[in-house]
Structure formats: structure tokens, C-alpha cells
Protein backbone atom coordinates (compact mmCIF):
# COMPACT_ATOMS: atom_id res chain seq x y z
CA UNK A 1 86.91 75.48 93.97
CA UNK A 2 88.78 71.89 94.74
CA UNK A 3 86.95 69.49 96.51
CA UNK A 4 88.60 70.02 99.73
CA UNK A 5 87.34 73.92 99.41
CA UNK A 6 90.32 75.30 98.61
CA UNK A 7 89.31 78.67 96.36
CA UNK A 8 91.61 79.20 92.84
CA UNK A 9 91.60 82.20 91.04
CA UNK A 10 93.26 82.38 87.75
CA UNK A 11 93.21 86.00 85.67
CA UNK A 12 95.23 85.69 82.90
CA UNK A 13 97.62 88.60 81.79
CA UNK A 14 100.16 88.39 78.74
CA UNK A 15 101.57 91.97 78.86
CA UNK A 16 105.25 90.61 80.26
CA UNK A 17 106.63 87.34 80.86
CA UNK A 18 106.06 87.68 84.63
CA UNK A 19 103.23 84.94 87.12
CA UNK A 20 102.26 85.83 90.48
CA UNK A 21 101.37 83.30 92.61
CA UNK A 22 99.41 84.12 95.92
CA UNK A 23 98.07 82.41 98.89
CA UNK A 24 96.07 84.16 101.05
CA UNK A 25 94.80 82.12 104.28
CA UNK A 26 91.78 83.93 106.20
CA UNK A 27 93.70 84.45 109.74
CA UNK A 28 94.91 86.99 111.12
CA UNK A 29 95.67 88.32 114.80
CA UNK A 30 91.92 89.00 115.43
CA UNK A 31 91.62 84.93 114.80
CA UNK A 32 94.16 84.65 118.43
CA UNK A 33 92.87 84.51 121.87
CA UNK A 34 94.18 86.63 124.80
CA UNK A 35 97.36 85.39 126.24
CA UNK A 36 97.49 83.68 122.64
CA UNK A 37 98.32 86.61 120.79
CA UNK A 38 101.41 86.73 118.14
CA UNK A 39 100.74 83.49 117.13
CA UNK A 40 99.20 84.44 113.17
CA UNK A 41 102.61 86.90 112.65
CA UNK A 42 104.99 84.07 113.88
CA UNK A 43 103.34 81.59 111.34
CA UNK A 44 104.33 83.81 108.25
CA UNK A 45 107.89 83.15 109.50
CA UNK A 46 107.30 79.02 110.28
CA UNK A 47 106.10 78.95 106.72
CA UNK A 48 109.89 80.06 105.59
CA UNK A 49 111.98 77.19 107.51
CA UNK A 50 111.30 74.34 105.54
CA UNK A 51 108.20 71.73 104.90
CA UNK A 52 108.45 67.93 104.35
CA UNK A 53 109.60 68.01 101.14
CA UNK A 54 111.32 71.78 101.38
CA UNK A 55 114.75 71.91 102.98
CA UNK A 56 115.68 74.76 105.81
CA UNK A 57 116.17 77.82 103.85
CA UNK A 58 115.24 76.32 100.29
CA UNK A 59 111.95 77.80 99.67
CA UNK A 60 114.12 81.25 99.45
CA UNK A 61 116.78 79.93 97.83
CA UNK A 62 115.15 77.46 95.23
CA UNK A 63 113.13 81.01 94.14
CA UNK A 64 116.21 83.38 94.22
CA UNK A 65 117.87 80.86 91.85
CA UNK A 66 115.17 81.66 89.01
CA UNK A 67 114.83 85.12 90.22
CA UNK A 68 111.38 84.90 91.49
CA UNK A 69 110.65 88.49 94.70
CA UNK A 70 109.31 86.09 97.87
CA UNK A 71 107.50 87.71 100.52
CA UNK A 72 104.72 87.35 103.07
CA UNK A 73 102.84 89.89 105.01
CA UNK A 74 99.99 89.09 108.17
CA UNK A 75 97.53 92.04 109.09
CA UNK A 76 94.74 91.30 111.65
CA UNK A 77 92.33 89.67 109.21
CA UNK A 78 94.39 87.64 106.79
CA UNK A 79 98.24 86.16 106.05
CA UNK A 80 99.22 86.10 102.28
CA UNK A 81 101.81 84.46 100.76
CA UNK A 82 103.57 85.04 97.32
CA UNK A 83 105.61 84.70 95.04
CA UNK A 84 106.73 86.90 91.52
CA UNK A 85 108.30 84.43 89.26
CA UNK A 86 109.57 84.18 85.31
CA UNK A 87 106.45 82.76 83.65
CA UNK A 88 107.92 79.45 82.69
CA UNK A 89 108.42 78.80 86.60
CA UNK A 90 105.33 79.40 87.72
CA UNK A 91 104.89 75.20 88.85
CA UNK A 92 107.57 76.21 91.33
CA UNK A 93 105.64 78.44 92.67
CA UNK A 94 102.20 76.30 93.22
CA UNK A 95 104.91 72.92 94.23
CA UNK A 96 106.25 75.10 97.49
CA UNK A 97 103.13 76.79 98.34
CA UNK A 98 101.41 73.43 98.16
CA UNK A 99 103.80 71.61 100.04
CA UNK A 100 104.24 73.51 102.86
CA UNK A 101 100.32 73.82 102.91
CA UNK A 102 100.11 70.24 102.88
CA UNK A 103 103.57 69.38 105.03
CA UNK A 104 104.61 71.50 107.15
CA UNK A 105 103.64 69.80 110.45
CA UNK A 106 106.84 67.05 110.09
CA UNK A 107 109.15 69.46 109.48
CA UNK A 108 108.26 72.26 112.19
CA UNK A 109 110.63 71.83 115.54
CA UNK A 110 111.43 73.32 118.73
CA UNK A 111 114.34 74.18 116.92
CA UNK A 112 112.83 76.22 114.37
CA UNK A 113 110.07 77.66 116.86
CA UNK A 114 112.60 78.76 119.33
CA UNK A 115 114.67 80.46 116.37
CA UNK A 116 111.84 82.31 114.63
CA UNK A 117 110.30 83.71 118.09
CA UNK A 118 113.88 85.36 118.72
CA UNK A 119 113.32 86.57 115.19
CA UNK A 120 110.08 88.39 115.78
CA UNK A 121 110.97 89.33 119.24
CA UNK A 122 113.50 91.53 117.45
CA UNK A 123 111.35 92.49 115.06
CA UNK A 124 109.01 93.83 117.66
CA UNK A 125 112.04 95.70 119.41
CA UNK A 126 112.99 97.14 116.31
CA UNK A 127 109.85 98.12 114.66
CA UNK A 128 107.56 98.98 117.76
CA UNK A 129 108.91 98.96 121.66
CA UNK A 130 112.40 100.97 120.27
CA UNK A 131 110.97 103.17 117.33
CA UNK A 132 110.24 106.66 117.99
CA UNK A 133 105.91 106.63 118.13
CA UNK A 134 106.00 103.09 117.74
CA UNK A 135 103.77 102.03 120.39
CA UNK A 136 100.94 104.47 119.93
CA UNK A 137 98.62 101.76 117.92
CA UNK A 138 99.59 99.44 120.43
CA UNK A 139 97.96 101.85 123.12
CA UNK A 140 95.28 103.03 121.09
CA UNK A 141 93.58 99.68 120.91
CA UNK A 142 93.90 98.56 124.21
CA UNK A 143 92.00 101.95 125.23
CA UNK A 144 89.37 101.88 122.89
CA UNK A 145 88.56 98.06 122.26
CA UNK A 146 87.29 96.12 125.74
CA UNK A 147 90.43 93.67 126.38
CA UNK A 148 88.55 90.46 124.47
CA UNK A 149 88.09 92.36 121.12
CA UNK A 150 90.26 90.87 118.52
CA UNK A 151 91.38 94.16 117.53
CA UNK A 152 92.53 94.85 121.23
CA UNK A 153 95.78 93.71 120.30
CA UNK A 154 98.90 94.00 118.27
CA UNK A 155 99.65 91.72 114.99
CA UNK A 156 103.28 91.14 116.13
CA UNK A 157 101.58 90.27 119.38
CA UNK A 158 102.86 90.63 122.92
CA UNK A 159 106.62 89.61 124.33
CA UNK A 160 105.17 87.69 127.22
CA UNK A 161 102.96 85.61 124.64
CA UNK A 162 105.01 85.21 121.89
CA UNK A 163 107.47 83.77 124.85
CA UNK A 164 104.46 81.23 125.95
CA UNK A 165 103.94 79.92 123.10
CA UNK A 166 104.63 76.20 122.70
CA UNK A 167 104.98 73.72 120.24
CA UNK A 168 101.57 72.33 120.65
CA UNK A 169 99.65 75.46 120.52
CA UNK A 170 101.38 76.47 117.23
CA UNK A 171 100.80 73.09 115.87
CA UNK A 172 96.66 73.30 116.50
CA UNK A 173 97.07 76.75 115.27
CA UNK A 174 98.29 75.45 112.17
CA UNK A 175 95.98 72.66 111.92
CA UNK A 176 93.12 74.88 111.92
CA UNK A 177 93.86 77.83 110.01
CA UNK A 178 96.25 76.83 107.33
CA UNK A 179 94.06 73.85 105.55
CA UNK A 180 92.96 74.14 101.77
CA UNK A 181 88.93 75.48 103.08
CA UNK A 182 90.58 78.85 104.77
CA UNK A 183 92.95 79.62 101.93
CA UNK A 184 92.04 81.51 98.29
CA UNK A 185 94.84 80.24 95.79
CA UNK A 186 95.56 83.12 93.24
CA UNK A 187 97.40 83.32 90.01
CA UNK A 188 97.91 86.08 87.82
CA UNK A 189 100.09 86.58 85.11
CA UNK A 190 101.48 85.02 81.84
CA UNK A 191 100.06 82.15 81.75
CA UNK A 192 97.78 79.82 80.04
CA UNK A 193 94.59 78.01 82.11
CA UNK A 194 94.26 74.92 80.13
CA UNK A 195 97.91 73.91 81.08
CA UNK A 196 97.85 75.44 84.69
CA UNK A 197 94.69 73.82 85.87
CA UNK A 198 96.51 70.44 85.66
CA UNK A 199 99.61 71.95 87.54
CA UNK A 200 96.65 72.99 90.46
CA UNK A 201 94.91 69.63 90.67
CA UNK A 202 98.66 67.44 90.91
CA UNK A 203 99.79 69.61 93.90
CA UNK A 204 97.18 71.24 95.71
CA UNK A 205 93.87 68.37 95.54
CA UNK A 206 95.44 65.95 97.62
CA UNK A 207 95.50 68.34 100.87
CA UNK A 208 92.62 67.45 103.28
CA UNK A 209 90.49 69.92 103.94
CA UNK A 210 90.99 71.35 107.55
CA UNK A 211 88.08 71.37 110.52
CA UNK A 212 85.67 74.19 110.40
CA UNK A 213 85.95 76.79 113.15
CA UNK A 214 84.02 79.77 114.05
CA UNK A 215 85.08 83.17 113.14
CA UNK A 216 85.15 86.54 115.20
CA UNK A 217 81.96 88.08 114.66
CA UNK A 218 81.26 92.10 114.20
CA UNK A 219 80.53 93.80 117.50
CA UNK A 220 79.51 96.70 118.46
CA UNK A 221 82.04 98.80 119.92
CA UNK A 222 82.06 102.45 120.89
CA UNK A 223 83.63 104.67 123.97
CA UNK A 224 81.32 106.11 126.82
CA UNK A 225 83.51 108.84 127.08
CA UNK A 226 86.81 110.14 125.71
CA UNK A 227 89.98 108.70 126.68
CA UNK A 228 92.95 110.50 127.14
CA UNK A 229 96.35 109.68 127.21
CA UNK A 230 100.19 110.51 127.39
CA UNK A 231 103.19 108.66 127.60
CA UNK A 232 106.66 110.20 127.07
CA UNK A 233 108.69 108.54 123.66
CA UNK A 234 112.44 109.11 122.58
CA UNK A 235 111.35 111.28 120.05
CA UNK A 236 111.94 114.60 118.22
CA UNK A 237 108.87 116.11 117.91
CA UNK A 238 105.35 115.62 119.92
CA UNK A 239 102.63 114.10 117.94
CA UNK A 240 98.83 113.85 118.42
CA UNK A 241 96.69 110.84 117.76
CA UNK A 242 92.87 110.99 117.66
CA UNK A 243 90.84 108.29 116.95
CA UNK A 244 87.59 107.27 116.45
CA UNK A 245 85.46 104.30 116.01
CA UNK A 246 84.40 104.00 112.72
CA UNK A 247 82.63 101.47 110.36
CA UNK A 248 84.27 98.03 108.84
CA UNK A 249 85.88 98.12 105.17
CA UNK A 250 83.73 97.49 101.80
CA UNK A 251 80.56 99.36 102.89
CA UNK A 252 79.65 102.27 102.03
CA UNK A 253 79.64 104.35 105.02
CA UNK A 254 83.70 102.91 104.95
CA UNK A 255 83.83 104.29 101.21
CA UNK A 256 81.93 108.03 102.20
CA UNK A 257 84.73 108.13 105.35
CA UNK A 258 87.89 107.41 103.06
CA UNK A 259 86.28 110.43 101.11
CA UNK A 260 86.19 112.66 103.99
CA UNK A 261 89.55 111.68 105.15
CA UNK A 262 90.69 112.56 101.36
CA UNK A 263 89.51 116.18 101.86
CA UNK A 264 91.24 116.48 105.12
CA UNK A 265 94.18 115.53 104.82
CA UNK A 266 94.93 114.80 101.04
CA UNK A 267 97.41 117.44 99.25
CA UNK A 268 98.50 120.57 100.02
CA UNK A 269 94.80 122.17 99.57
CA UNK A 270 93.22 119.51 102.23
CA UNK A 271 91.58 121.60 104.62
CA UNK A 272 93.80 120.25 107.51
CA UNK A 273 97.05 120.77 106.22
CA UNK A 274 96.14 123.88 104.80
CA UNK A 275 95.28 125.19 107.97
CA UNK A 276 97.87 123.71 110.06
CA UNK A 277 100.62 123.70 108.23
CA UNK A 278 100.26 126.13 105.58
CA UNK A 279 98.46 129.05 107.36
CA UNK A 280 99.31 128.80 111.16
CA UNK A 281 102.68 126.98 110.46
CA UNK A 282 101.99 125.42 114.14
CA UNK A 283 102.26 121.50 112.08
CA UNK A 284 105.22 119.71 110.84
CA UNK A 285 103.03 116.92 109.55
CA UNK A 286 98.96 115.52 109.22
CA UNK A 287 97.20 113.14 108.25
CA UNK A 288 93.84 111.36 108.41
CA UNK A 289 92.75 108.01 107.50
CA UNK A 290 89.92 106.03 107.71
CA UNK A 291 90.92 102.27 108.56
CA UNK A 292 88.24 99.99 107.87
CA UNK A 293 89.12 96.51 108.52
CA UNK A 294 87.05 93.06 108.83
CA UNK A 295 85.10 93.55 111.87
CA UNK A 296 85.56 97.13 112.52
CA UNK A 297 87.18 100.16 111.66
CA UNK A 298 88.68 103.51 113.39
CA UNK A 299 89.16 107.10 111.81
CA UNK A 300 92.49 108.31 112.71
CA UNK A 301 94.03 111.78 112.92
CA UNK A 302 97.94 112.25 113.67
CA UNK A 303 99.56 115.48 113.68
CA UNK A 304 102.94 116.56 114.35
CA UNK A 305 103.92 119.39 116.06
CA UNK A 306 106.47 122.22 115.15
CA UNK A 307 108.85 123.05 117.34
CA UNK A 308 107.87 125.48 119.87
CA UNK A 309 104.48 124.49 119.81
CA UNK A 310 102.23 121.84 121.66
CA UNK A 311 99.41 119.18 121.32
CA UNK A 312 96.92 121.72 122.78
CA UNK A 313 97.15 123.41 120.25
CA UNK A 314 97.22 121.00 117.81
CA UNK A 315 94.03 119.54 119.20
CA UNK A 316 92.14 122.86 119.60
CA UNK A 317 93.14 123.15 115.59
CA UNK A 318 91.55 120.03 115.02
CA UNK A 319 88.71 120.22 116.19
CA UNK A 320 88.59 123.24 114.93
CA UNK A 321 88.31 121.69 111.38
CA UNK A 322 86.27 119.05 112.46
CA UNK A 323 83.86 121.61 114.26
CA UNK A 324 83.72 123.22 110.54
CA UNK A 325 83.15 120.22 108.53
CA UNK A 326 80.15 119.05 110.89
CA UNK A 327 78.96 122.58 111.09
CA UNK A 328 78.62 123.53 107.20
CA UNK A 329 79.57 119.98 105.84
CA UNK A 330 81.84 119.62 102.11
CA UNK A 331 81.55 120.47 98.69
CA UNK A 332 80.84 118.61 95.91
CA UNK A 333 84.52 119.94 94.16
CA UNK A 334 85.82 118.22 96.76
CA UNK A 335 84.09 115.19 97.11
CA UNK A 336 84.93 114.83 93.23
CA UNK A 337 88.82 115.34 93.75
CA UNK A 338 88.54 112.96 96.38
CA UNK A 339 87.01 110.08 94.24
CA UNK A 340 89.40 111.14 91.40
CA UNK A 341 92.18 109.93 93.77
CA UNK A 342 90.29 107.32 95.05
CA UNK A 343 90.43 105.90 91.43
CA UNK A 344 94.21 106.63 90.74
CA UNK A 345 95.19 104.62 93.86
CA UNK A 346 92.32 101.75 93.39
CA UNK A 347 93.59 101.58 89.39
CA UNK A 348 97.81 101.42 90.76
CA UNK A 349 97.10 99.08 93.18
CA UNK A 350 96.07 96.73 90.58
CA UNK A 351 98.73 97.75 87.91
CA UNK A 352 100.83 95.01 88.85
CA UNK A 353 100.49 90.85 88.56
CA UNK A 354 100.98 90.83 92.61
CA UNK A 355 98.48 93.81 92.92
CA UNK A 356 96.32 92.05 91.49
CA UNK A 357 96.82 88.27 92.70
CA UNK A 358 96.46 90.27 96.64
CA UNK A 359 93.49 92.27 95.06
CA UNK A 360 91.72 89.49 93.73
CA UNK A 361 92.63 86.96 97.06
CA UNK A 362 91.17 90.60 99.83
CA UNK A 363 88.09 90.71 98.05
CA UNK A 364 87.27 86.75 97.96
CA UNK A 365 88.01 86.46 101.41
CA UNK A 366 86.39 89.64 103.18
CA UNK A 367 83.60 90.08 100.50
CA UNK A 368 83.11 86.56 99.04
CA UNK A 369 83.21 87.61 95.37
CA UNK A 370 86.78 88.30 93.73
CA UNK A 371 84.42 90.05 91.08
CA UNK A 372 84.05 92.61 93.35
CA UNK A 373 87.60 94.06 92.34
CA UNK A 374 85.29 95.50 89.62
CA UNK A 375 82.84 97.49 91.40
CA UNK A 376 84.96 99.00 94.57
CA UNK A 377 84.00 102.39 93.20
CA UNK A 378 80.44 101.29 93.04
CA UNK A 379 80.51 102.00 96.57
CA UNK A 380 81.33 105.40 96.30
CA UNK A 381 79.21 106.24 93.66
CA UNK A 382 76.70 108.93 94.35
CA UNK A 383 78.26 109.87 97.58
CA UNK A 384 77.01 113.93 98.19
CA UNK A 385 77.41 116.43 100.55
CA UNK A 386 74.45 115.82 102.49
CA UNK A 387 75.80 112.23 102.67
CA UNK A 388 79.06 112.89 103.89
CA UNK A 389 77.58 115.16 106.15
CA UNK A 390 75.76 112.34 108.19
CA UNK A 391 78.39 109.98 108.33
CA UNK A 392 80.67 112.41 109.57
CA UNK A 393 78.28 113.70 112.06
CA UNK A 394 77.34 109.65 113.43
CA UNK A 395 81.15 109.34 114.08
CA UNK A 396 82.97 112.22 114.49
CA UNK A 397 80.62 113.56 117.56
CA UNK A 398 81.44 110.83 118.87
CA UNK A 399 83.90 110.38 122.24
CA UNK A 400 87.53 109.56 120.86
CA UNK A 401 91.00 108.71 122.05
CA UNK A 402 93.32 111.21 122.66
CA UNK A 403 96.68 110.00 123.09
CA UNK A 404 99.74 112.56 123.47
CA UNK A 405 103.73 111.31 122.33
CA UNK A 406 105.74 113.53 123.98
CA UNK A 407 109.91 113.77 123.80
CA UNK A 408 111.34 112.36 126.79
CA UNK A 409 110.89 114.82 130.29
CA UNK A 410 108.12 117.35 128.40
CA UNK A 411 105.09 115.81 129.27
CA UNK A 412 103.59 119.52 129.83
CA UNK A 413 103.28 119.55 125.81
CA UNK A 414 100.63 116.92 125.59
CA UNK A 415 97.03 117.89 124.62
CA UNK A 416 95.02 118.92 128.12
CA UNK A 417 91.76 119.14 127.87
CA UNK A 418 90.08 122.33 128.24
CA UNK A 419 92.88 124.36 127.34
């Protein structure tokens, strides 16, 4: 760690001539406030027009030149930054992510701001308020969080908002969540640490270190009784979304959940496809997926209807399954399939030099140890029958969300209750 806190990483990997260089800064959109919201998503854009130092535009073109991949991404608990670059220009890499760490402020504008809102305005027409189902996770969590939760709302944030937002505020966003102390710096590739370490100190030590600030906290959340909703989409095809509250990532009740979800929905032999779309033939689609993030977590079920058929059914299948699972619980064949998967996707995910550099940054930042990377399937060691069993049972009796997507005048196929 510098001495203005700002966290380095180096893992050192020789098999091709490739560095990636990563920046992850702990903020995401559960760091904005209501009426704030947007504002972590439209900083991964600012951080593209230019810095002090950085011309409009350069930062792309300076690494398309050497044929360096650029890209950012923002979730609700973190924005990373990176950069996949020929070996011997890897000091490009740490000179632009420095600078506009440590200058961006005199180069950010109206100008710019006004340009990149209209940029992720679109983006939010494109991607959510005009794709077919693309507003169901925007529903679901402003039904099952209260409307202060920082998970109550979406990354991309809210047209009104992202319309609000001034100069000022984006400049004291900035100011308080992109300094050196909130950032893990992360390099991994072909390179050598005695002659890096020189290359980290010239451009990064000089950056002050930012204010401290308090982060969201974990609290309790759960529904006193099940929501239900429909809303009627220009789409195809009616799909169901159930959801659940469910535990935060890296623990182990997170790790026995992504099992169960394995089982259910994972392959042709899961027990929900098999029965849905296999045997009854009344699915076009399923899924199930336990999302465990920072603070909290939700267990989701989609399914898509065939044609002909509607989300009553679909539901009554469901919970059908999930009456079964809670009833006589899972086997241990399939708790070992699902940790064999587990494994394949945990070992790909860190099969590349940015797979790991992102790897490497998630775990520093939401678990405090980057050696962690090395014992994710600790937590799902040991995970039984009995065990899944419980977990299952302390969320899945739960009250859930219900929310129906219907095509466009046919609200009569959502999921009633009852029926």
C-alpha cells in the first residue's frame, strides 16, 4: 500500500506477452443518495473525456494505437477500470489511469457533463425503458427494498436524476470516491516487479489521499408479505420473475444458495428445466440465480412461457419444485455436480490476465484479502444435504415478489394468485 492508501496488487504471469492493468474504486450506485442516483454509472463515462494531462478522446485513442482492449464497467458496489495492453506498454497504462485519478477535476466541464448524460440517457432507453423485460429489475427493487436502501435503485440511475445532476454535485462525487484510499490498483501479466514498482511510485504516490466517508452498512431487509405485480411490456412471450431476499456474497450461506440455484436450474437435468421444459413443455426458458452482492443479496427465478400457456401456470410449477426441494431436500450427486461447475466457472474466470486483475481487485475490496481468490471454494466445502436443506428452508418460505411481463393488451396471462 502507498502512503496515501492507495492498494497495489502485482501477480506476475509470463505465459504471453500480454499486462492488465485494473483500477477498481469501491463505489457503486448503493454509495448515491435518493434523488442522487446515476451519478457512480455517469462517472465511468467522465473518466473517458479527457484529464489534465489527457486530451478529449485520447485515453481511447493513445491505447488503440498500441492495441491495448479499454473498457470500464460500474455495478452497485464498485467501478473498475482497465486496460489489456502489449507488455512493453504497460507504463501507458498506469500514466492514464494515474492521471485521470489525480486530474481529472480541471479538465471536467459542463460541456463534457451535458454530453455524457445524453450518452447514458440513451443508454438507459436502449438497454432498459425500450428493451423487451428491461425494466423488471428496475421494479423488483423498488418493491422489495424500502425506498432508502441502496439497492432500491437502478445502476444507470433514474432520467429525472441523471437530468438534476449538476456540475457541483459530480465534482464532490468525485472528490470523495475517486481518491488513491478507495481505489485497489491491480496488475497482472508479463511483467517484472522490480522494474514496475518504480513505474507505480512516479505516477500514482503523488495523488493525495481523498477524505474518509462512511459506507452503506448491511441491513436487514425482508417482505411482510408477498408482493405481486404486473405490468404489460412489448414483448413476445410472458415471463415470470420471483424473487427472494437472500444473503450477501462471500459467505457461506451465499456459497450453499449458488449450489441450490445450480441444481435448479443448471443443464438440461436441473430439476426446473427438466420439469418445465422438458416434461410439461409449458417453458420456453428458466433460470435461477442466487445474487449475492455487498450488502445484500436476492434469489431470483425467471421463467418464460410457451406460447399458449400462462404465468399461473408457470408459478404453480414453481413452486411446485420449490415445494419438493423444501419437502425432501437434495442429494449429495447433485450437490457434487453443482460444486464441479462451481469450480469450472471460478477456474475460467481467472484464466485470463483481466480475469484475474478484476478477481484479485472484487476480493480486496468486498473481502479485504486479495488472497482470498484462493480459498472461494473453501466456502463451499462441506456443504450437505441437510445444509442446503436449511438455507433453503430460512429463505425460500419466505414472502417473495411476484412480478408478471406480459405482451402488450394480455394482462389476463400474468400469475394470479390462488389459481
Amino acid at each position: 500500500m502507498l502512503d496515501n492508501g492507495l492498494t497495489v496488487i502485482l501477480h506476475e504471469d509470463h505465459a504471453a506477452p500480454v499486462t492488465a492493468v485494473a483500477v477498481m474504486y469501491h463505489v457503486g450506485s448503493k454509495n448515491e443518495k435518493p434523488k442522487r442516483t446515476g451519478f457512480a454509472h455517469l462517472f465511468e463515462h467522465m473518466m473517458f473525456q479527457g484529464s489534465e494531462n489527457v486530451g478529449n478522446h485520447e485515453h481511447f485513442s493513445l491505447l488503440q494505437e498500441v492495441g491495448a482492449n479499454v473498457n470500464g464497467f460500474t455495478t452497485s458496489d464498485g467501478t473498475t477500470y482497465f486496460e489489456i495492453l502489449p507488455s512493453n506498454f504497460v507504463e501507458l497504462g498506469l500514466y492514464l489511469e494515474s492521471d485521470r485519478m489525480g486530474f481529472l477535476l480541471p479538465a471536467m466541464t459542463q460541456v463534457k457533463l451535458d454530453n455524457q448524460r445524453d450518452v447514458v440517457k440513451n443508454e438507459r432507453r436502449q438497454n432498459y425503458d425500450n428493451r423487451p423485460y428491461g425494466t423488471a429489475d428496475e421494479k423488483i427493487a423498488k418493491a422489495i427494498y424500502p425506498p432508502t436502501h441502496p439497492y432500491s435503485w437502478p445502476v444507470i440511475g433514474y432520467m429525472e436524476d441523471l437530468t438534476a445532476a449538476a456540475l457541483g454535485d459530480v465534482q464532490d462525487f468525485f472528490r470523495t470516491y475517486y481518491a488513491p484510499n478507495n481505489a485497489c490498483l491491480v496488475v497482472a501479466g508479463d511483467f517484472k516487479p522490480v522494474e514496475l514498482k518504480p513505474l507505480i511510485e512516479k505516477y500514482f504516490a503523488s495523488i493525495p489521499r481523498g477524505k474518509d466517508f462512511e459506507r452503506p452498512k448491511v441491513l436487514p431487509v425482508s417482505l411482510d408479505k408477498q408482493e405481486r405485480m404486473a405490468f404489460e411490456d412489448k414483448v413476445q412471450l410472458p415471463r415470470l420473475f420471483l424473487t427472494w431476499h437472500s444473503p450477501a456474497n462471500y459467505t457461506r450461506e451465499d456459497a450453499v444458495l449458488s449450489v441450490l440455484d445450480n441444481i435448479l436450474s443448471r443443464g438440461k437435468s436441473s430439476r426446473l428445466y427438466k420439469s418445465l421444459v422438458y416434461e410439461k413443455q409449458i417453458a420456453q426458458s428458466v433460470s435461477a440465480r442466487q445474487g449475492g452482492s455487498e450488502i445484500a443479496g436476492t434469489f431470483d427465478i425467471q421463467v418464460t412461457a410457451k406460447p399458449g400457456h400462462n404465468l399461473t401456470e408457470m408459478e404453480d410449477a414453481v413452486n411446485e419444485i420449490i415445494a419438493e426441494v423444501l419437502k425432501n431436500g437434495v442429494t449429495r450427486q447433485e450437490i457434487e455436480n453443482a460444486l464441479t461447475l462451481r469450480e469450472v466457472q471460478m477456474v475460467n474466470g481467472a484464466a485470463t490476465v483481466l480475469g484475474k486483475a478484476n478477481t484479485l481487485a472484487a476480493y480486496y475490496s468486498y473481502t479485504g484479502d486479495p488472497n482470498n481468490i484462493n480459498k472461494e471454494m473453501d466456502l463451499y466445502k462441506g456443504i450437505t444435504p441437510d445444509e442446503v436443506l436449511t438455507v433453503a428452508k430460512k429463505y425460500l418460505i419466505q414472502p417473495n415478489m411476484a412480478l408478471s411481463v406480459v405482451p402488450l393488451g394480455k394482462l389476463e396471462l400474468a400469475a394470479k394468485k390462488g389459481e
